[in-house]
C-alpha atoms as a PDB file:
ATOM      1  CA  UNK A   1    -184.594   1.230-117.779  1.00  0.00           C
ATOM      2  CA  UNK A   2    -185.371  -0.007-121.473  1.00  0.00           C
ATOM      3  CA  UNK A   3    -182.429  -2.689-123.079  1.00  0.00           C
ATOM      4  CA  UNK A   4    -181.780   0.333-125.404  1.00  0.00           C
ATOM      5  CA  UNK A   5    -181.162   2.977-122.666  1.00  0.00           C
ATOM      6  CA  UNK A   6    -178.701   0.460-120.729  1.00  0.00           C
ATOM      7  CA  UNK A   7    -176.398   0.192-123.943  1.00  0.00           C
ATOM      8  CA  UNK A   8    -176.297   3.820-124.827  1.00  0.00           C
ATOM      9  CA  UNK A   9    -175.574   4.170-121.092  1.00  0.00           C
ATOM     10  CA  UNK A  10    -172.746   1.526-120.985  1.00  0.00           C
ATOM     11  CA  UNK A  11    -171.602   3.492-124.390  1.00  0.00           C
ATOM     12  CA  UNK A  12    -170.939   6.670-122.683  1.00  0.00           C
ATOM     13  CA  UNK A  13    -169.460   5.456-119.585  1.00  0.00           C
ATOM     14  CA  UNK A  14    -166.658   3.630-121.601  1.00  0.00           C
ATOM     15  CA  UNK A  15    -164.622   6.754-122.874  1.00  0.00           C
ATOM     16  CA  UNK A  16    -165.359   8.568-119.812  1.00  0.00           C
ATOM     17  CA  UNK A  17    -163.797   5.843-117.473  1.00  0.00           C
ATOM     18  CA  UNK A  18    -161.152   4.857-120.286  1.00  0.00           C
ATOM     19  CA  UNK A  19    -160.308   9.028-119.976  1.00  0.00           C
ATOM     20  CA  UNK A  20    -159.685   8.331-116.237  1.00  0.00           C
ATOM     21  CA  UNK A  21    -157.692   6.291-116.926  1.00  0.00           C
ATOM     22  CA  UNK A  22    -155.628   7.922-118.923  1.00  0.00           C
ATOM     23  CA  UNK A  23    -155.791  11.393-116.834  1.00  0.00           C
ATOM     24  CA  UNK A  24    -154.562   9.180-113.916  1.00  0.00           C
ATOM     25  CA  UNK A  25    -151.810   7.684-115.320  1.00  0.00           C
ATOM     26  CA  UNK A  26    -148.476   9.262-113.377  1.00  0.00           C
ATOM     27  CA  UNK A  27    -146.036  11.685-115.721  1.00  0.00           C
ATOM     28  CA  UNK A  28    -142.267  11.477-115.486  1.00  0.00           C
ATOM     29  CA  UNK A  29    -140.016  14.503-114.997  1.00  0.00           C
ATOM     30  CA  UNK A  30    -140.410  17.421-118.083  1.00  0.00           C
ATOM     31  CA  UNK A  31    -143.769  15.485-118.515  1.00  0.00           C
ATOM     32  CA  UNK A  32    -142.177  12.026-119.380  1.00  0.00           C
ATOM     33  CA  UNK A  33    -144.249   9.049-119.452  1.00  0.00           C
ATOM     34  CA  UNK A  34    -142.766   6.272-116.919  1.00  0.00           C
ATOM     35  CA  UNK A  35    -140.386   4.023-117.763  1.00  0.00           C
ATOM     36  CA  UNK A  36    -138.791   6.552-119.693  1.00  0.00           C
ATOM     37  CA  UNK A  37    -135.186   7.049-119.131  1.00  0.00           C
ATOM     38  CA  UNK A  38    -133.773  10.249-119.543  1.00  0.00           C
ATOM     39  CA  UNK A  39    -130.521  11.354-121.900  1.00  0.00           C
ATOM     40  CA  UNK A  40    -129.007  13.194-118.752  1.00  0.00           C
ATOM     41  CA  UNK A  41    -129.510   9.804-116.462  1.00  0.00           C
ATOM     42  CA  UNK A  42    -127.196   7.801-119.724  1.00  0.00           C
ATOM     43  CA  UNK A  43    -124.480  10.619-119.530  1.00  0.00           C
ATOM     44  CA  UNK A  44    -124.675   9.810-115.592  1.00  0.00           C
ATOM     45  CA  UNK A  45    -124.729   6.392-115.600  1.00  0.00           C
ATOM     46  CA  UNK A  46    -121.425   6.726-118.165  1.00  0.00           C
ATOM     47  CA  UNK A  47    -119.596   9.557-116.172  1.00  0.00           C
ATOM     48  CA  UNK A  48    -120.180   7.005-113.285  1.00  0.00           C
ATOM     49  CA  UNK A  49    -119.024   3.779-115.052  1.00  0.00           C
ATOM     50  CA  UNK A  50    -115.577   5.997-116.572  1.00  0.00           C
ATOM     51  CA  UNK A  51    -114.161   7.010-112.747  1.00  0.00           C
ATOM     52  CA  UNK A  52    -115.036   3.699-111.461  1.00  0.00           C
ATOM     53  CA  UNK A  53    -112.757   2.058-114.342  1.00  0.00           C
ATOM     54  CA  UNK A  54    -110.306   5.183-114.031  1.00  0.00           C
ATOM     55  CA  UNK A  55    -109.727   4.431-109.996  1.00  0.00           C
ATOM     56  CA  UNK A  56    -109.513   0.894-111.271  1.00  0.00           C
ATOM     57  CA  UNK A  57    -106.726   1.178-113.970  1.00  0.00           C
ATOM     58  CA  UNK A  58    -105.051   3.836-110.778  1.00  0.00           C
ATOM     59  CA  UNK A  59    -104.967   1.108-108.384  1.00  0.00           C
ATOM     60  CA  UNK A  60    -104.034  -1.536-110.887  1.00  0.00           C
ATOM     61  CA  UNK A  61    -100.959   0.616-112.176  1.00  0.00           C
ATOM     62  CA  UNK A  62    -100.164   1.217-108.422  1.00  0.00           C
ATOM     63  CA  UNK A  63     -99.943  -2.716-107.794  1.00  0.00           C
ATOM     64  CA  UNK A  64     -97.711  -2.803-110.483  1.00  0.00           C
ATOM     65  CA  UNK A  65     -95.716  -0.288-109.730  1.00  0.00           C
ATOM     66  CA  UNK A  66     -95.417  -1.831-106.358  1.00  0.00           C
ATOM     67  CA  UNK A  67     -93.882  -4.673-107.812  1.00  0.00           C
ATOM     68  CA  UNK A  68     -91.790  -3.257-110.082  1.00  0.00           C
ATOM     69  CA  UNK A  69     -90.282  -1.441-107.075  1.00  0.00           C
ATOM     70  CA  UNK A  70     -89.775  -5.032-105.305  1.00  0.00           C
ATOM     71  CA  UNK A  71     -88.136  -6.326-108.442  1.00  0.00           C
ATOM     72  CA  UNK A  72     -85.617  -3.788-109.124  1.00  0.00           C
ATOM     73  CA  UNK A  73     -84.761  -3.369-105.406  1.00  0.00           C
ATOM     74  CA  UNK A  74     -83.847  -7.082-105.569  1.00  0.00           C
ATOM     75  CA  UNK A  75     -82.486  -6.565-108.520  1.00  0.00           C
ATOM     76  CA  UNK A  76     -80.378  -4.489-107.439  1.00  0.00           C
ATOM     77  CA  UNK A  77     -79.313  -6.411-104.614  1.00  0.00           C
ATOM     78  CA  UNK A  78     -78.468  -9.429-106.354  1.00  0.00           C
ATOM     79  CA  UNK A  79     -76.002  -7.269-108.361  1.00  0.00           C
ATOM     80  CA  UNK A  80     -74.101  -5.984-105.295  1.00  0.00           C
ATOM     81  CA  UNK A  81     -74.003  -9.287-104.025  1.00  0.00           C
ATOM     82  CA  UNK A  82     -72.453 -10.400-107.280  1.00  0.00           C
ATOM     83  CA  UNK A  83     -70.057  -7.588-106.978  1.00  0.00           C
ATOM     84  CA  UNK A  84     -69.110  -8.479-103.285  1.00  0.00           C
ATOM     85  CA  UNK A  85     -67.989 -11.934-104.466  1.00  0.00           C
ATOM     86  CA  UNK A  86     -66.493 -11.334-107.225  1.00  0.00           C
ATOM     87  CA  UNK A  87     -64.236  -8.425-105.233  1.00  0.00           C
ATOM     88  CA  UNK A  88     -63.847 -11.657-102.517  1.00  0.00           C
ATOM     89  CA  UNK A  89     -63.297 -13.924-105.145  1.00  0.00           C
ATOM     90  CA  UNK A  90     -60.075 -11.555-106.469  1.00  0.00           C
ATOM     91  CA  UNK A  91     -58.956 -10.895-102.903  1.00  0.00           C
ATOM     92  CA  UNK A  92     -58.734 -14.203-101.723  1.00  0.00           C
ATOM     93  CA  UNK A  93     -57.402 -15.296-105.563  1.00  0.00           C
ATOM     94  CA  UNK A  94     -54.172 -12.215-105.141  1.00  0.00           C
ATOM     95  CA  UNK A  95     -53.956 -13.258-101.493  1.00  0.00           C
ATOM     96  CA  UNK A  96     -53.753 -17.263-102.107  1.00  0.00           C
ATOM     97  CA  UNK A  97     -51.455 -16.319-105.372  1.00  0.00           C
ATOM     98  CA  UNK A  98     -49.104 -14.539-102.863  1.00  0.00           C
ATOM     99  CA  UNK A  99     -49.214 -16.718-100.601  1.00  0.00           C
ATOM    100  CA  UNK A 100     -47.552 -19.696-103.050  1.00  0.00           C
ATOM    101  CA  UNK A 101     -44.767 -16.983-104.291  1.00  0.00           C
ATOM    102  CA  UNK A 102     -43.849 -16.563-100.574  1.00  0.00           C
ATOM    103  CA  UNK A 103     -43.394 -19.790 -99.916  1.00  0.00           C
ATOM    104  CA  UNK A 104     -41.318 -20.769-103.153  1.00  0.00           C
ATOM    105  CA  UNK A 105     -39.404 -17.590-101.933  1.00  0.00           C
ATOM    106  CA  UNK A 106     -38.731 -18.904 -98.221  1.00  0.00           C
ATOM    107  CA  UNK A 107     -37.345 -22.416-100.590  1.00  0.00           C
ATOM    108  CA  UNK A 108     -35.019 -20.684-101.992  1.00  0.00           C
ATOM    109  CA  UNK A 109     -33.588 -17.609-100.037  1.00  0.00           C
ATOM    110  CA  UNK A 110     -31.360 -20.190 -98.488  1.00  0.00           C
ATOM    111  CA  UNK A 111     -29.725 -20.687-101.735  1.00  0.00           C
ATOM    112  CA  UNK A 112     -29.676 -17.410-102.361  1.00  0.00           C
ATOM    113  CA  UNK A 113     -27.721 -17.260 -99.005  1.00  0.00           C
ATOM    114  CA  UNK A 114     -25.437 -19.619 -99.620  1.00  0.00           C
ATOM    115  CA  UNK A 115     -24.560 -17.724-102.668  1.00  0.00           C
ATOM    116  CA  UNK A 116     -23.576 -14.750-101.152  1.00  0.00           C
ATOM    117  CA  UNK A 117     -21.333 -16.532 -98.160  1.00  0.00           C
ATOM    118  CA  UNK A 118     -19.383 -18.429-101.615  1.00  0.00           C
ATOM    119  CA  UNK A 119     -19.020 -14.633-103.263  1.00  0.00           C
ATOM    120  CA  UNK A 120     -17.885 -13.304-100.152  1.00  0.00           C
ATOM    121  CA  UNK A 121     -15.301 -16.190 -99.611  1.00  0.00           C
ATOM    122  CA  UNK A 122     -14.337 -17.464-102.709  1.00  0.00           C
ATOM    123  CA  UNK A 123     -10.753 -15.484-104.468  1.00  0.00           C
ATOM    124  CA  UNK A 124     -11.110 -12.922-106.867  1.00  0.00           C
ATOM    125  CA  UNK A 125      -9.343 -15.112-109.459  1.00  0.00           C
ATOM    126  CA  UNK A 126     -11.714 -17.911-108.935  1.00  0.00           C
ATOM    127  CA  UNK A 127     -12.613 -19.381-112.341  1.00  0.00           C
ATOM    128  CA  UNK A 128     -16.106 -19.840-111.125  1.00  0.00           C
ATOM    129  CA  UNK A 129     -16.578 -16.526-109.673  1.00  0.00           C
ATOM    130  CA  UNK A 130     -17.929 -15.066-112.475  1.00  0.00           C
ATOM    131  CA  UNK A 131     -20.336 -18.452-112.651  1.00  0.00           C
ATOM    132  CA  UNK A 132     -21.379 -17.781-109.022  1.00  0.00           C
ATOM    133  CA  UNK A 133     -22.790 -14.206-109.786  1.00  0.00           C
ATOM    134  CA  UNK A 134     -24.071 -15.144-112.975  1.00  0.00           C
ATOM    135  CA  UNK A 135     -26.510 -17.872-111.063  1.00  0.00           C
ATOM    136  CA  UNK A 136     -26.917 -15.119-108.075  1.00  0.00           C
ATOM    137  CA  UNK A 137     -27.833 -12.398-110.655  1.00  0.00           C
ATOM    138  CA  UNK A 138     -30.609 -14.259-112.026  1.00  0.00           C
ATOM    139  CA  UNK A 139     -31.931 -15.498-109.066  1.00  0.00           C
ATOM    140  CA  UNK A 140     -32.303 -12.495-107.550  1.00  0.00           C
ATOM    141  CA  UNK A 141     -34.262 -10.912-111.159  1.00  0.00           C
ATOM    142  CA  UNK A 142     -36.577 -13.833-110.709  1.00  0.00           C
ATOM    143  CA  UNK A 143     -37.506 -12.870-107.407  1.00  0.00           C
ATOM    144  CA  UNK A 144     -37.907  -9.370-108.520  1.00  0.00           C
ATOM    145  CA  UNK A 145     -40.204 -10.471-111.437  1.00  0.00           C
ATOM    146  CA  UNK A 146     -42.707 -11.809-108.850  1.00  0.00           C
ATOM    147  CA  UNK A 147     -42.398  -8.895-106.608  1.00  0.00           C
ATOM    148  CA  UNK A 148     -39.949  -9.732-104.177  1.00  0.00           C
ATOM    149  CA  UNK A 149     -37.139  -7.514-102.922  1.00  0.00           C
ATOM    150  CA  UNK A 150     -34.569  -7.630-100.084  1.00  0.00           C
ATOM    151  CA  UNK A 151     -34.116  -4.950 -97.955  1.00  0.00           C
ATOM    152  CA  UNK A 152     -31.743  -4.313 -94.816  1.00  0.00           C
ATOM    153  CA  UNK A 153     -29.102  -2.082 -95.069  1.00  0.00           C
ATOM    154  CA  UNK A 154     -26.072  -0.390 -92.175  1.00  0.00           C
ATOM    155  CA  UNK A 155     -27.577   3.280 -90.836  1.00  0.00           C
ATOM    156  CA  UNK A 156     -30.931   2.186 -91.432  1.00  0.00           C
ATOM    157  CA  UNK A 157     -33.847   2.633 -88.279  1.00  0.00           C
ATOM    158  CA  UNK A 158     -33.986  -0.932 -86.061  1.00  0.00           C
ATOM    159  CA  UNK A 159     -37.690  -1.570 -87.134  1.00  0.00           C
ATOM    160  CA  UNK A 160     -38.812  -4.513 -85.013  1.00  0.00           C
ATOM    161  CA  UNK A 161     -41.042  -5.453 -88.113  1.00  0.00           C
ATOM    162  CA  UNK A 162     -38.333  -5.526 -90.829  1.00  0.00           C
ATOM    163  CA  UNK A 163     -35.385  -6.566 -88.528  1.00  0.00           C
ATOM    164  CA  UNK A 164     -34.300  -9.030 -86.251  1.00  0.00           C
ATOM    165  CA  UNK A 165     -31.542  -7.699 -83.403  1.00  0.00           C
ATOM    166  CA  UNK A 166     -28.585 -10.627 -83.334  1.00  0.00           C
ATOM    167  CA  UNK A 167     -26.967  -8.309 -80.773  1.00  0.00           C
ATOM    168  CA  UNK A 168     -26.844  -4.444 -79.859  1.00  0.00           C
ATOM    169  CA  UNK A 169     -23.614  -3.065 -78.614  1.00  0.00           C
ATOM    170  CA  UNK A 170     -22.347   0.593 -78.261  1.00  0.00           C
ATOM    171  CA  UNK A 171     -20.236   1.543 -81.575  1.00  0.00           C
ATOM    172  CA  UNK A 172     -18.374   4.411 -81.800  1.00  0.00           C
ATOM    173  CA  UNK A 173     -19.997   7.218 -83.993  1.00  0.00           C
ATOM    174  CA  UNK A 174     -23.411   5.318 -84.395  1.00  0.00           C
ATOM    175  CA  UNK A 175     -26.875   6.402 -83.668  1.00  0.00           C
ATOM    176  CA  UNK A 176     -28.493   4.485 -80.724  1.00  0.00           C
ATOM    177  CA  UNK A 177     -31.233   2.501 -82.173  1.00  0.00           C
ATOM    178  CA  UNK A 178     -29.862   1.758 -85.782  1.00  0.00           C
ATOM    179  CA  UNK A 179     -28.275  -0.386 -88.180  1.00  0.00           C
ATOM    180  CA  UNK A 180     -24.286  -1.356 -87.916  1.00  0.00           C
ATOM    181  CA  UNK A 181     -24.232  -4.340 -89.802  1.00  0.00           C
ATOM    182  CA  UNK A 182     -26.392  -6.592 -91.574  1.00  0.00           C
ATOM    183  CA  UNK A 183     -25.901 -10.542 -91.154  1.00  0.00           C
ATOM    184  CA  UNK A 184     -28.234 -11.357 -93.813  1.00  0.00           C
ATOM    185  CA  UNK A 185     -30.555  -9.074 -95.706  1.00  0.00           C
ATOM    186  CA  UNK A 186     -34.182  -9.564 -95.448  1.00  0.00           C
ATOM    187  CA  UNK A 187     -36.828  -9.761 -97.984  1.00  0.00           C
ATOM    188  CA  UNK A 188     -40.484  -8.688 -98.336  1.00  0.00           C
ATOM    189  CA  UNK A 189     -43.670  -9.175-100.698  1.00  0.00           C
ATOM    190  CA  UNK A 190     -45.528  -6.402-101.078  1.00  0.00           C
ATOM    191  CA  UNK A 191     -46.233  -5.146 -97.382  1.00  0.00           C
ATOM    192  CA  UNK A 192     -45.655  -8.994 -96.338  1.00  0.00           C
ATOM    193  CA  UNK A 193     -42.444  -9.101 -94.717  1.00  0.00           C
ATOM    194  CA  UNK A 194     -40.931 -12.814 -95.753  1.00  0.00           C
ATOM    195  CA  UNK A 195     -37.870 -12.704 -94.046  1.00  0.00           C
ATOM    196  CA  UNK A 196     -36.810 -10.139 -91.488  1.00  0.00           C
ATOM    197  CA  UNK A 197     -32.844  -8.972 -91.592  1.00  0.00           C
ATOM    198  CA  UNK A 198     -30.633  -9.837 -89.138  1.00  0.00           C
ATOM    199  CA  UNK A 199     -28.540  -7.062 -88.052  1.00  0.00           C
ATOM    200  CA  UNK A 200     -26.129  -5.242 -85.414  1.00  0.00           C
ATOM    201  CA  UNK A 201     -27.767  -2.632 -83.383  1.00  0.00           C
ATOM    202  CA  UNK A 202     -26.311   0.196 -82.023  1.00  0.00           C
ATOM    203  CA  UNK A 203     -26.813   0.619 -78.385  1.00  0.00           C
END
């Protein structure tokens, strides 16, 4: 073969090979060249990427919504714990309160006493009679002011609460059980009995 027929040879056999080529080359879907990325593949990729940050926003709410739960049950715990001690706080405050009046009370029912025995002794034209039941008077208001008040009185039920039995003896047109006479009235606080009275039973 002549130099001349070689090239002209070598000068067809270039497009034909380099057409090959190119006939070879592999097509993508819908006759898409490779490496080609498709609009529906984007929309997919997106739609994909969107739920994944949806279920994470859903579990992040639910976290905090789990805490928030925690919180205001404590929350809400505190506050009735508050509550309790401040109800405690007021019992044991009345109760300790009463407590002192009672005891100022048990001071000075045996003055109060004693004023009664001089009323019931002293003369009727005593001088200081009216003195005596002036002092007795407001003793006995001042006891009322803090909530004290005697009780104990002939005919009423022998309570063994609210009265103390000096004796019991059959009386003539009494009740078994109750009141005759009353020594010395007794005196309570509230439901708190200070001072029980001391009274005659009837047998």
């Amino acid at each position: 073969m002549t130099d001349t027929e070689q090239t002209v040879d070598e000068q067809e056999r270039v497009p034909a090979e380099g057409g090959a080529m190119e006939r070879g080359a592999p097509l993508g879907p819908e006759g898409h060249g490779p490496g080609e990325v498709l609009e529906g593949e984007v929309l997919e990729d997106e739609a994909d990427d969107d739920a994944a940050q949806l279920e994470g926003d859903l579990d992040e709410l639910a976290v905090l919504a789990g805490e928030r739960d925690r919180y205001l049950a404590l929350a809400q715990r505190t506050q009735a714990d508050f509550e309790n001690y401040r109800k405690r706080v007021a019992r044991d405050s009345a109760a300790s309160a009463e407590r002192g009046v009672a005891k100022l009370a048990k001071e000075l029912l045996g003055a109060l006493d004693n004023l009664d025995r001089a009323l019931d002794a002293a003369a009727q034209d005593d001088p200081l009679l009216d003195g005596v039941r002036l002092v007795r008077g407001e003793l006995s208001a001042g006891l009322a002011r803090v909530g004290i008040e005697s009780f104990g009185a002939a005919g009423d039920t022998f309570d063994p609460v609210e009265h103390e039995a000096v004796a019991q003896q059959p009386v003539e047109g009494a009740v078994s059980g109750s009141v005759v006479e009353v020594y010395q009235p007794g005196y309570r606080l509230g439901a708190s009995v200070i001072r029980p009275a001391r009274v005659l039973v009837a047998a």
